[in-house]
N, C-alpha and C. Protein backbone atom coordinates (compact mmCIF):
# COMPACT_ATOMS: atom_id res chain seq x y z
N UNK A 1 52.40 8.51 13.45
CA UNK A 1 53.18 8.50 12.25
C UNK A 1 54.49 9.21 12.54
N UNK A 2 55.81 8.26 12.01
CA UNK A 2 57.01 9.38 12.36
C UNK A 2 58.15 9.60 11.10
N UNK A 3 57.82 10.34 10.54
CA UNK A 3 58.72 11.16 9.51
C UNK A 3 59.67 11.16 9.70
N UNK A 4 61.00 10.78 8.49
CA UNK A 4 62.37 10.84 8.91
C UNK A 4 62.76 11.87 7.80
N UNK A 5 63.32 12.78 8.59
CA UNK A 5 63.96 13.53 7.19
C UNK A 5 65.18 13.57 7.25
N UNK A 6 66.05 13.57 6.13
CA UNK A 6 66.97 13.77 5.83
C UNK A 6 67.58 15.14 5.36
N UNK A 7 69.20 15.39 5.48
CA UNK A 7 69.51 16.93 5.38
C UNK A 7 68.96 17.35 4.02
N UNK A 8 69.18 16.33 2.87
CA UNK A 8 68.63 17.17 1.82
C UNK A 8 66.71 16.98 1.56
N UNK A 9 66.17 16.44 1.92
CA UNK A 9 64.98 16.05 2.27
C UNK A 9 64.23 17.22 2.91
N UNK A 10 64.78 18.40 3.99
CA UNK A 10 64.45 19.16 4.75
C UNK A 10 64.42 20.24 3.76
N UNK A 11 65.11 20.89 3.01
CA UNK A 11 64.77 21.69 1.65
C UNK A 11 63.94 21.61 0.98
N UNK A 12 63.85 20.44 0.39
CA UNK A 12 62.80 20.26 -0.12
C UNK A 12 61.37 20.32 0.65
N UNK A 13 61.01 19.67 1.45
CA UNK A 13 60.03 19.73 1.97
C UNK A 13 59.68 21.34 2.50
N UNK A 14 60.59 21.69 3.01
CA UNK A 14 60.42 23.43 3.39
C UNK A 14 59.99 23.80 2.23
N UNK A 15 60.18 23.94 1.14
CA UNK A 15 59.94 24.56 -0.52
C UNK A 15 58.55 24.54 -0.74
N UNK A 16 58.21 22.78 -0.48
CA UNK A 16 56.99 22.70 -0.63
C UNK A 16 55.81 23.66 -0.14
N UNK A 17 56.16 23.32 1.28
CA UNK A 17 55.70 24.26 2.39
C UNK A 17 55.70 25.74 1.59
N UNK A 18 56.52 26.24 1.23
CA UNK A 18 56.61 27.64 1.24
C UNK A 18 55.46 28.12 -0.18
N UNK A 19 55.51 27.26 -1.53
CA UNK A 19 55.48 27.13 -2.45
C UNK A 19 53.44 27.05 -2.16
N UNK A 20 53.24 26.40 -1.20
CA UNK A 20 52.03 26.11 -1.32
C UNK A 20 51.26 27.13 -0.32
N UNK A 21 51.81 27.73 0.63
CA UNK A 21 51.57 28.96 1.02
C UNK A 21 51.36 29.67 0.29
N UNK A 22 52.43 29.95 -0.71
CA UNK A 22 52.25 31.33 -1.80
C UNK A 22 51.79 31.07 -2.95
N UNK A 23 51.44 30.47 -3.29
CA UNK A 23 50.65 29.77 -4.46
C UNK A 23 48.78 29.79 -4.56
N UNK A 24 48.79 29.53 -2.93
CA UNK A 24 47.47 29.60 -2.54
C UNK A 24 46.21 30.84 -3.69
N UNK A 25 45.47 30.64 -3.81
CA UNK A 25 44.38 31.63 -4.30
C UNK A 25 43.37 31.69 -3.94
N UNK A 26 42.70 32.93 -4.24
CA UNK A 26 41.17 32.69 -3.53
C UNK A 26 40.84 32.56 -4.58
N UNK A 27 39.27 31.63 -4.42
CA UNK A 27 38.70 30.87 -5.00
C UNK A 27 37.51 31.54 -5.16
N UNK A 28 36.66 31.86 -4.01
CA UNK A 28 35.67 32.54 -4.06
C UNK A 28 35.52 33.39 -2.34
N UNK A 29 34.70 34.41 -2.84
CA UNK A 29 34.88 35.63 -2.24
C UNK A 29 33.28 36.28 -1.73
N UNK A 30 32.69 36.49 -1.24
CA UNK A 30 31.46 37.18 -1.13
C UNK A 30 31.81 38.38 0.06
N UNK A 31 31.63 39.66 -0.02
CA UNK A 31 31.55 40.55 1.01
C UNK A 31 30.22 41.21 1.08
N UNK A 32 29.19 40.98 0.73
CA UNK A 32 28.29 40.72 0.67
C UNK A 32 27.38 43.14 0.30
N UNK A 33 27.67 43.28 -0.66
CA UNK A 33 27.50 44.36 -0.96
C UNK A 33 26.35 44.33 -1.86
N UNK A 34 25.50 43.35 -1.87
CA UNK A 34 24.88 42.93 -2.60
C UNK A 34 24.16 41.73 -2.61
N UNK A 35 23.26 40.94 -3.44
CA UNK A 35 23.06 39.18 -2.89
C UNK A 35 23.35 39.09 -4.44
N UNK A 36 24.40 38.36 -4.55
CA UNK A 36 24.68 38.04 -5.92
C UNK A 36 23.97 36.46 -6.48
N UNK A 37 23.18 36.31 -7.13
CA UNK A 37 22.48 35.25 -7.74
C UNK A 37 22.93 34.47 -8.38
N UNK A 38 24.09 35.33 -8.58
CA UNK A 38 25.09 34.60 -9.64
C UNK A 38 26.02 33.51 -8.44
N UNK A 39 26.05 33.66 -7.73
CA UNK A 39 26.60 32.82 -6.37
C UNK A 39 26.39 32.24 -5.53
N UNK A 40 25.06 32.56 -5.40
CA UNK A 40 23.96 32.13 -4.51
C UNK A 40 23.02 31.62 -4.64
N UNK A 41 21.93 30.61 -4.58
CA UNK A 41 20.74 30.21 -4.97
C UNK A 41 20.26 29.96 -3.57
N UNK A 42 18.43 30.05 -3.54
CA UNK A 42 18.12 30.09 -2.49
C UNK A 42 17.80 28.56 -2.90
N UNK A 43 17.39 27.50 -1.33
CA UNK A 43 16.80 26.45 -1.46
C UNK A 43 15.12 26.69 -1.49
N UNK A 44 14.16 26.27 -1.77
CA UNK A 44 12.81 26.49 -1.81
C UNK A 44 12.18 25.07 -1.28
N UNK A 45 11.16 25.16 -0.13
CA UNK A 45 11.06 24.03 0.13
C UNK A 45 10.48 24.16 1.05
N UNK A 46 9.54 23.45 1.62
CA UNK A 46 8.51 22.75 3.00
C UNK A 46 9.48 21.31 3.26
N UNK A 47 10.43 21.22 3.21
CA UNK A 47 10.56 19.31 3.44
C UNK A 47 11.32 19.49 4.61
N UNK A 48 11.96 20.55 5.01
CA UNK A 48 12.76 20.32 6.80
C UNK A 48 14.20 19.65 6.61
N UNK A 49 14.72 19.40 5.33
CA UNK A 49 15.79 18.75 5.46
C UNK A 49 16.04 17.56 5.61
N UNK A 50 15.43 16.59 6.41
CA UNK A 50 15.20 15.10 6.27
C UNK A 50 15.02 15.38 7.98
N UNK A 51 15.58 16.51 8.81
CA UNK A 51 15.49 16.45 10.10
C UNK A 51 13.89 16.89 10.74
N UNK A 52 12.77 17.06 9.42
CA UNK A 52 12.11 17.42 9.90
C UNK A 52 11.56 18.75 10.59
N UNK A 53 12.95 19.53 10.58
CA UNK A 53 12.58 21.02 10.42
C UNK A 53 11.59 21.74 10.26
N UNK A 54 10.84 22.70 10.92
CA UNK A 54 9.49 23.11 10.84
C UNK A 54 9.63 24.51 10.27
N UNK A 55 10.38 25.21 9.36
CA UNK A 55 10.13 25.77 8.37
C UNK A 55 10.13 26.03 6.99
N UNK A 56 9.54 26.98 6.16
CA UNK A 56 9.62 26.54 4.89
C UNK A 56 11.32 27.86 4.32
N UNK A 57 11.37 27.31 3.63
CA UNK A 57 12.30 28.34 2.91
C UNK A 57 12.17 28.64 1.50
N UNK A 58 12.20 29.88 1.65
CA UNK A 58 11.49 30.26 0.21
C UNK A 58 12.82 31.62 -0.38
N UNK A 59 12.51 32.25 -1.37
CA UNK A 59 13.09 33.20 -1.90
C UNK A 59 12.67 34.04 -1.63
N UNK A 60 12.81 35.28 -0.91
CA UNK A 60 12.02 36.58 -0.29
C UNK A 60 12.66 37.40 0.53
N UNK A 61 12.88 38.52 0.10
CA UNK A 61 13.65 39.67 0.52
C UNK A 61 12.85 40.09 1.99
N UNK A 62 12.13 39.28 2.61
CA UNK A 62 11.95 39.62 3.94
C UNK A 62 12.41 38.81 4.67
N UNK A 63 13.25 37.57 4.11
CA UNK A 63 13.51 36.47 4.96
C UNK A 63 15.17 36.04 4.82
N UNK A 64 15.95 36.65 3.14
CA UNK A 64 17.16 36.82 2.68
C UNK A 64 17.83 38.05 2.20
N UNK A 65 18.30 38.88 3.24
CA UNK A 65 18.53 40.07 2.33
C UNK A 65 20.11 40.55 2.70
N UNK A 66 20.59 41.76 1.88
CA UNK A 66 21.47 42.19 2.36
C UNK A 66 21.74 43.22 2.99
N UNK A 67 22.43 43.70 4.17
CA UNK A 67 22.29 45.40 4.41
C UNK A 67 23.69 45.75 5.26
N UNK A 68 24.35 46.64 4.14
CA UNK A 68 25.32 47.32 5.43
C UNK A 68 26.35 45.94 5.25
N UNK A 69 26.46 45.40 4.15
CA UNK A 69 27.77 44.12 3.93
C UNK A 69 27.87 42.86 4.64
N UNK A 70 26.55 42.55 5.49
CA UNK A 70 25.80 41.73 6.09
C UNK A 70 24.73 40.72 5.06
N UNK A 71 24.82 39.93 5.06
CA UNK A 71 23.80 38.71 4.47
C UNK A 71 23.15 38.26 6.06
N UNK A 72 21.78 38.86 5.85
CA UNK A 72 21.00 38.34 7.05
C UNK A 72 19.68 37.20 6.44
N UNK A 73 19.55 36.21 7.19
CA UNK A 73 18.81 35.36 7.11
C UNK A 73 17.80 35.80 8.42
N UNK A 74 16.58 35.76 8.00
CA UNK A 74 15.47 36.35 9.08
C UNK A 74 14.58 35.48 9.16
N UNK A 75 13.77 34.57 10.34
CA UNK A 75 13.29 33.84 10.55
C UNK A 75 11.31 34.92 10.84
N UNK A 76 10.57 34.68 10.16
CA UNK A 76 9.62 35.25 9.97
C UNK A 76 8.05 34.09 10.41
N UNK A 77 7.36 34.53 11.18
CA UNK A 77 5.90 33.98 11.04
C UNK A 77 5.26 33.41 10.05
N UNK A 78 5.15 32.59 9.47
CA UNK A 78 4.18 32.20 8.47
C UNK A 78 2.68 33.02 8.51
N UNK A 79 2.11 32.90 9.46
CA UNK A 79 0.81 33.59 9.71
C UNK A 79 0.97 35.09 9.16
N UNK A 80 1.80 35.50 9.62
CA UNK A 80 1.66 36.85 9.01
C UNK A 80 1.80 36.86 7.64
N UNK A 81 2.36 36.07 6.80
CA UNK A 81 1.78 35.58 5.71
C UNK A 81 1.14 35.11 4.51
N UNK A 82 0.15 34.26 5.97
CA UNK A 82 -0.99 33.81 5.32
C UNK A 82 -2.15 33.97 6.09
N UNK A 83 -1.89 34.24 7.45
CA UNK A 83 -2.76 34.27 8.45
C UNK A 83 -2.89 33.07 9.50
N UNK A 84 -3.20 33.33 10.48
CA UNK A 84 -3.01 32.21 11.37
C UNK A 84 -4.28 31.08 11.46
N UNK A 85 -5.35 30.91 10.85
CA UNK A 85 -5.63 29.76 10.34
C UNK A 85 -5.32 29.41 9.00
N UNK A 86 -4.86 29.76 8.79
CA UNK A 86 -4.06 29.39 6.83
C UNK A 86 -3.33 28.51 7.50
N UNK A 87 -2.59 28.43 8.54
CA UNK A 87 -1.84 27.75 8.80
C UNK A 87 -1.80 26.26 9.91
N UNK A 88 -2.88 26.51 10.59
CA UNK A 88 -3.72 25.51 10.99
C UNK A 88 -4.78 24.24 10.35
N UNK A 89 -5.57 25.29 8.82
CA UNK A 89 -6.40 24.14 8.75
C UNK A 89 -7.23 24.51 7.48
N UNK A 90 -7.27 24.26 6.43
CA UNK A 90 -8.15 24.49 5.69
C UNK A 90 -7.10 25.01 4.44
N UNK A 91 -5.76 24.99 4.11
CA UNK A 91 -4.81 25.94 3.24
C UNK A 91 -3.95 24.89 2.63
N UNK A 92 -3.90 25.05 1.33
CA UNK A 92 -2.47 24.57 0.59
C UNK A 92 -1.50 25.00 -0.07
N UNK A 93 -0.28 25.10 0.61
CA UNK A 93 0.87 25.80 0.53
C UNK A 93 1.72 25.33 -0.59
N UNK A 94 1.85 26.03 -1.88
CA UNK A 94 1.97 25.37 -2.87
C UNK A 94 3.70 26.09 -3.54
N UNK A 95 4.82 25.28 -3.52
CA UNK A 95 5.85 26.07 -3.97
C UNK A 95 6.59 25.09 -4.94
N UNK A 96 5.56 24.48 -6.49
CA UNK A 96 5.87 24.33 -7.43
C UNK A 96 7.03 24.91 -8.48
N UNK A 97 5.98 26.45 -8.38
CA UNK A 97 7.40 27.23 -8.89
C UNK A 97 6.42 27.58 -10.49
N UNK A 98 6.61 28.81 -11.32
CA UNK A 98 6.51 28.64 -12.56
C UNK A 98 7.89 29.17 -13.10
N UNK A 99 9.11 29.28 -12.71
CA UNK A 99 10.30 29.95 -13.32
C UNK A 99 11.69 29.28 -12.16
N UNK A 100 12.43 29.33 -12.95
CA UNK A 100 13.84 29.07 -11.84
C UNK A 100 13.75 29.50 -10.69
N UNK A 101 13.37 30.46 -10.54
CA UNK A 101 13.49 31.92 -9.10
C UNK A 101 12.70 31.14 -8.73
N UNK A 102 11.56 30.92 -8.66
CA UNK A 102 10.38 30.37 -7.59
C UNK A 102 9.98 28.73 -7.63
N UNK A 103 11.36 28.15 -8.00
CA UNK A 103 10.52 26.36 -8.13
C UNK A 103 11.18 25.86 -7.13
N UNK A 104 10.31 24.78 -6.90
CA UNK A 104 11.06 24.39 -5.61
C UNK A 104 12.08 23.36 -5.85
N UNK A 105 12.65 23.71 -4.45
CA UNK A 105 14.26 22.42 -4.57
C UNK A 105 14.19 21.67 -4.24
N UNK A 106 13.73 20.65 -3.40
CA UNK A 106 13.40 19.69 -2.56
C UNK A 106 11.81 19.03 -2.45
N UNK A 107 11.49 17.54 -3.39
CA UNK A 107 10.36 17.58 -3.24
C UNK A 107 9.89 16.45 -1.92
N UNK A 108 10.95 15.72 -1.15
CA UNK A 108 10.72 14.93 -0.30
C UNK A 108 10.40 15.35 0.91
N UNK A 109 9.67 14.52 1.76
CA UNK A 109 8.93 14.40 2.94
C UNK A 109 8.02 15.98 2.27
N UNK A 110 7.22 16.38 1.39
CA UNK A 110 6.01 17.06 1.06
C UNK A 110 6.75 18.41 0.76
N UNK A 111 8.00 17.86 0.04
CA UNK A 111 8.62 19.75 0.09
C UNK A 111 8.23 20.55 -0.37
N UNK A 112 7.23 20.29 -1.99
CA UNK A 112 6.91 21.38 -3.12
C UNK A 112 5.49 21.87 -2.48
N UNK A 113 4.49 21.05 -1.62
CA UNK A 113 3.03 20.91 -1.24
C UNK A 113 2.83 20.53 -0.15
N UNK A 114 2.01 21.41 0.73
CA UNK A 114 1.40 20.72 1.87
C UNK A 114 0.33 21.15 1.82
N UNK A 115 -0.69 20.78 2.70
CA UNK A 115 -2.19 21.28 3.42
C UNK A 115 -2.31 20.93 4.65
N UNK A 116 -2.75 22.04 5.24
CA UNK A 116 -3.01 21.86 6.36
C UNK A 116 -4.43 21.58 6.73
N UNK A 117 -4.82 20.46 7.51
CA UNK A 117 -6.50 20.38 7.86
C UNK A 117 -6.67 19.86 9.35
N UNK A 118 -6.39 21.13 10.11
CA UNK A 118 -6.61 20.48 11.42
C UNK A 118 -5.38 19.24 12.32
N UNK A 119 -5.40 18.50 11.41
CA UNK A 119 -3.89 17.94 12.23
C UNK A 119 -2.70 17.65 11.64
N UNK A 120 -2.57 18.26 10.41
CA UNK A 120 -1.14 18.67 9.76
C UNK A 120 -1.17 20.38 9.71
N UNK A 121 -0.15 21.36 10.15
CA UNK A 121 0.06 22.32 10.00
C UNK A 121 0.70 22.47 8.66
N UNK A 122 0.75 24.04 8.32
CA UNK A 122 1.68 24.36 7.50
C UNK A 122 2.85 24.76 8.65
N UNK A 123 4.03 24.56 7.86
CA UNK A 123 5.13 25.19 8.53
C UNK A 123 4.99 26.54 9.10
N UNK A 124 5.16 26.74 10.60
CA UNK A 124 5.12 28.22 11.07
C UNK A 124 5.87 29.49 11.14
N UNK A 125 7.29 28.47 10.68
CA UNK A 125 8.06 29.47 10.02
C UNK A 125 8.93 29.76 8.92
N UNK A 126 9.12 31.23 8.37
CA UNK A 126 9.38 31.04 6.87
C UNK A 126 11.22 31.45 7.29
N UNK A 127 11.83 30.91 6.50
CA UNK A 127 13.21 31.60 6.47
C UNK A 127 13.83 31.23 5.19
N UNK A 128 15.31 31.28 5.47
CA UNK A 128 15.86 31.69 3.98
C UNK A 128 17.22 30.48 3.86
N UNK A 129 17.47 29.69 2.82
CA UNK A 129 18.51 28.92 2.61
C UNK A 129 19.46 28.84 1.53
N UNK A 130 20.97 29.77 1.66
CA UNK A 130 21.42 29.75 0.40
C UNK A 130 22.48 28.66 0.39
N UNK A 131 22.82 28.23 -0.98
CA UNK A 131 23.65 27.32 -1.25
C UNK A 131 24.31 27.83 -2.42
N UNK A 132 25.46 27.30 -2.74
CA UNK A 132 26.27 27.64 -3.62
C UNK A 132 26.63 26.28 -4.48
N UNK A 133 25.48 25.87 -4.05
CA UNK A 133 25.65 24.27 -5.34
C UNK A 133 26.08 24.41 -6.83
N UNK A 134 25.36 25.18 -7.19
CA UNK A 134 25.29 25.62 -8.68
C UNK A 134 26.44 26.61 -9.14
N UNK A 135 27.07 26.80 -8.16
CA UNK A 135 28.08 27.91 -8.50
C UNK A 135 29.50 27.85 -8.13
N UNK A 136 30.09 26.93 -7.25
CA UNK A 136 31.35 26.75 -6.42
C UNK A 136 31.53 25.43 -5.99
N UNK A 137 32.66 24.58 -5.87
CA UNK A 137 33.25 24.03 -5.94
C UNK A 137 34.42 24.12 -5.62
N UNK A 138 34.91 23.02 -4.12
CA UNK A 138 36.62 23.18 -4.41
C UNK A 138 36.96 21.44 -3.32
N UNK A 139 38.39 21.54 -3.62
CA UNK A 139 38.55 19.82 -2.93
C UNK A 139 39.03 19.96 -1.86
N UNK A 140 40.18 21.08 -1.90
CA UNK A 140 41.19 21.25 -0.05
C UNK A 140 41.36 22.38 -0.70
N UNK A 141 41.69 23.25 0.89
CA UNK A 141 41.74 24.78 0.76
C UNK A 141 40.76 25.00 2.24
N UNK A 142 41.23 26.09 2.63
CA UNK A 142 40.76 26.67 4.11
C UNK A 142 39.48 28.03 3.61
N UNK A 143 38.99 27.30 4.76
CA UNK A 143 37.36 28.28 4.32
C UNK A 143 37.23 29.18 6.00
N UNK A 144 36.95 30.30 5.72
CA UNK A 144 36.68 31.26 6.42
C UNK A 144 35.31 31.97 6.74
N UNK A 145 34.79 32.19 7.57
CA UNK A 145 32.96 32.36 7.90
C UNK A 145 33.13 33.70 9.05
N UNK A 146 33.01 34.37 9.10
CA UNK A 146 32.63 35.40 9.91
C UNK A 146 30.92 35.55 10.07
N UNK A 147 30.13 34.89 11.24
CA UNK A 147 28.69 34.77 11.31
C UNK A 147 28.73 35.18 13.04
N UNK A 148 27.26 35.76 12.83
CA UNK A 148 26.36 35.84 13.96
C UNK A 148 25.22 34.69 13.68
N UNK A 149 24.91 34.10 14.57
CA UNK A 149 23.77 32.93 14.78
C UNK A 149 23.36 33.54 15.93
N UNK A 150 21.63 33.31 15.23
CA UNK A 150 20.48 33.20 16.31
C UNK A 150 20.30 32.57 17.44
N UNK A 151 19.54 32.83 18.24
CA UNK A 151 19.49 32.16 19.50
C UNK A 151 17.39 32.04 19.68
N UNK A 152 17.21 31.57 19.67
CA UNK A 152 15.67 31.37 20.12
C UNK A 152 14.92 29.40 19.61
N UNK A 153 13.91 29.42 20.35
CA UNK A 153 12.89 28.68 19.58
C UNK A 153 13.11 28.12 18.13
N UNK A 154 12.51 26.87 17.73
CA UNK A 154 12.40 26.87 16.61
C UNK A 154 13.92 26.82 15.42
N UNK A 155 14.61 27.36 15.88
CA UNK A 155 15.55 27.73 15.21
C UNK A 155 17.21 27.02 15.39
N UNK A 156 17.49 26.91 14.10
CA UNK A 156 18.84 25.79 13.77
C UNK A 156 19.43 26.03 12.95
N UNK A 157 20.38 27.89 13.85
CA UNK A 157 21.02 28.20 12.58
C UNK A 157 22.32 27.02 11.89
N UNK A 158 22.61 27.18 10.74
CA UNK A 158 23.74 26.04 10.59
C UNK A 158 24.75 26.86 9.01
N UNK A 159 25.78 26.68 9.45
CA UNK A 159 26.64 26.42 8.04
C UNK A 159 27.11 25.65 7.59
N UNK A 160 27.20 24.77 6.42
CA UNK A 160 27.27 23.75 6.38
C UNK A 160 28.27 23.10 5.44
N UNK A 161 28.94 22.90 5.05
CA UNK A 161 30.41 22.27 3.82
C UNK A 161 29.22 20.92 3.32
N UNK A 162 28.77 21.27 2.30
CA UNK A 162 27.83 19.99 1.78
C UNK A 162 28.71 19.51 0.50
N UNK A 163 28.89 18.38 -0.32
CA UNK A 163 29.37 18.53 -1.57
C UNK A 163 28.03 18.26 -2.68
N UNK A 164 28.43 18.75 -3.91
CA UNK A 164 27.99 19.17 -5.20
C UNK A 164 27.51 17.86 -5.40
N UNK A 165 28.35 16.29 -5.27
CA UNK A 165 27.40 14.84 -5.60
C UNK A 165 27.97 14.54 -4.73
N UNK A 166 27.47 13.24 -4.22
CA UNK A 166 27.09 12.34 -3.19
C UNK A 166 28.10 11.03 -3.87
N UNK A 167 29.14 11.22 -4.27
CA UNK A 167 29.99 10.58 -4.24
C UNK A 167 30.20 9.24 -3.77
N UNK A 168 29.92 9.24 -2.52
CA UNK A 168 30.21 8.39 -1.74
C UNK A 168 29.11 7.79 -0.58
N UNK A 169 28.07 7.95 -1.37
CA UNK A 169 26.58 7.96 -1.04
C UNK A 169 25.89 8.63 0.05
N UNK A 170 24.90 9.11 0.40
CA UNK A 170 23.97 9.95 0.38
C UNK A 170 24.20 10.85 1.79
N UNK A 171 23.84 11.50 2.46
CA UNK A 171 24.76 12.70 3.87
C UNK A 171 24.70 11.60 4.55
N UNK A 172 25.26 11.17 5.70
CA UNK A 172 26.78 12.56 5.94
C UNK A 172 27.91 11.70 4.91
N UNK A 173 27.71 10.85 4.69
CA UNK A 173 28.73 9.31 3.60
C UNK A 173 29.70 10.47 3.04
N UNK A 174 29.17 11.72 2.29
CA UNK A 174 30.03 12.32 1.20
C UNK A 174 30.26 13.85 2.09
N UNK A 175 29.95 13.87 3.67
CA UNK A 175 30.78 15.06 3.92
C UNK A 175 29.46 16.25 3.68
């Protein structure tokens, strides 16, 4: 693409430029002194995401917490738990929910219910998924992340720019 500008054309466009620099606002903010609920919602769920993912994510201050202005996500044993045949064979892992805080978000590929009997496990590990679906929103504007990600097994840390509807039909279609 090649832009022609003209002498008075170059003012203007600089203006713009300048105008939208300083105009800019923040939108939203977390420094994390706290886990604000009001900003955050956890996802609740056995379903893996559609990738099949082998843990559950639940709401639980051993798996989402804050400390020291840090939001840590902690990847935890299931067995410890529930125990390590709870999770092999004979158990049903049930995250219906009776209140907002504890219902689940996701009921596909077995998200709200599983059982395990010998050759379906329960998920072996528990961790934590926040989203800001319910709370934030924006169209253009520069986003900033200061993170440490895990390294081991099992694990897929991710941040992710999802949008609020599916617009333009269903991931990745809408970004």
């Amino acid at each position: 693409m090649i832009i022609i500008l003209y002498p008075s054309m170059k003012t203007v466009v600089l203006l713009s430029l300048l105008l939208a620099l300083f105009s800019a606002k923040l939108v939203f903010e977390d420094n994390f002194d706290f886990l604000d609920f009001d900003k955050w919602r956890h996802d609740i769920t056995l379903a893996g995401g559609g990738n099949w993912e082998f843990q559950i994510y639940d709401n639980n201050r051993s798996t989402t917490f804050v400390k020291d202005g840090v939001l840590n996500i902690k990847p935890v044993l299931t067995e410890d738990k529930i125990g390590a045949q709870n999770v092999r064979a004979g158990y049903t892992y049930d995250l219906w929910g009776g209140s907002p805080a504890d219902q689940c978000t996701a009921n596909f590929f077995y998200g709200c219910s599983r059982t395990s009997n010998g050759n379906n496990y329960i998920n072996p590990i528990m961790s934590g998924k926040l989203t800001t679906v319910e709370s934030f929103k924006f169209t253009y504007g520069r986003v900033e992340v200061k993170a440490k990600l895990p390294k081991g097994d099992w694990l897929w840390p991710a941040i992710w720019a999802l949008p609020r509807n599916n617009e333009y039909g269903e991931w990745p279609a809408s970004g």
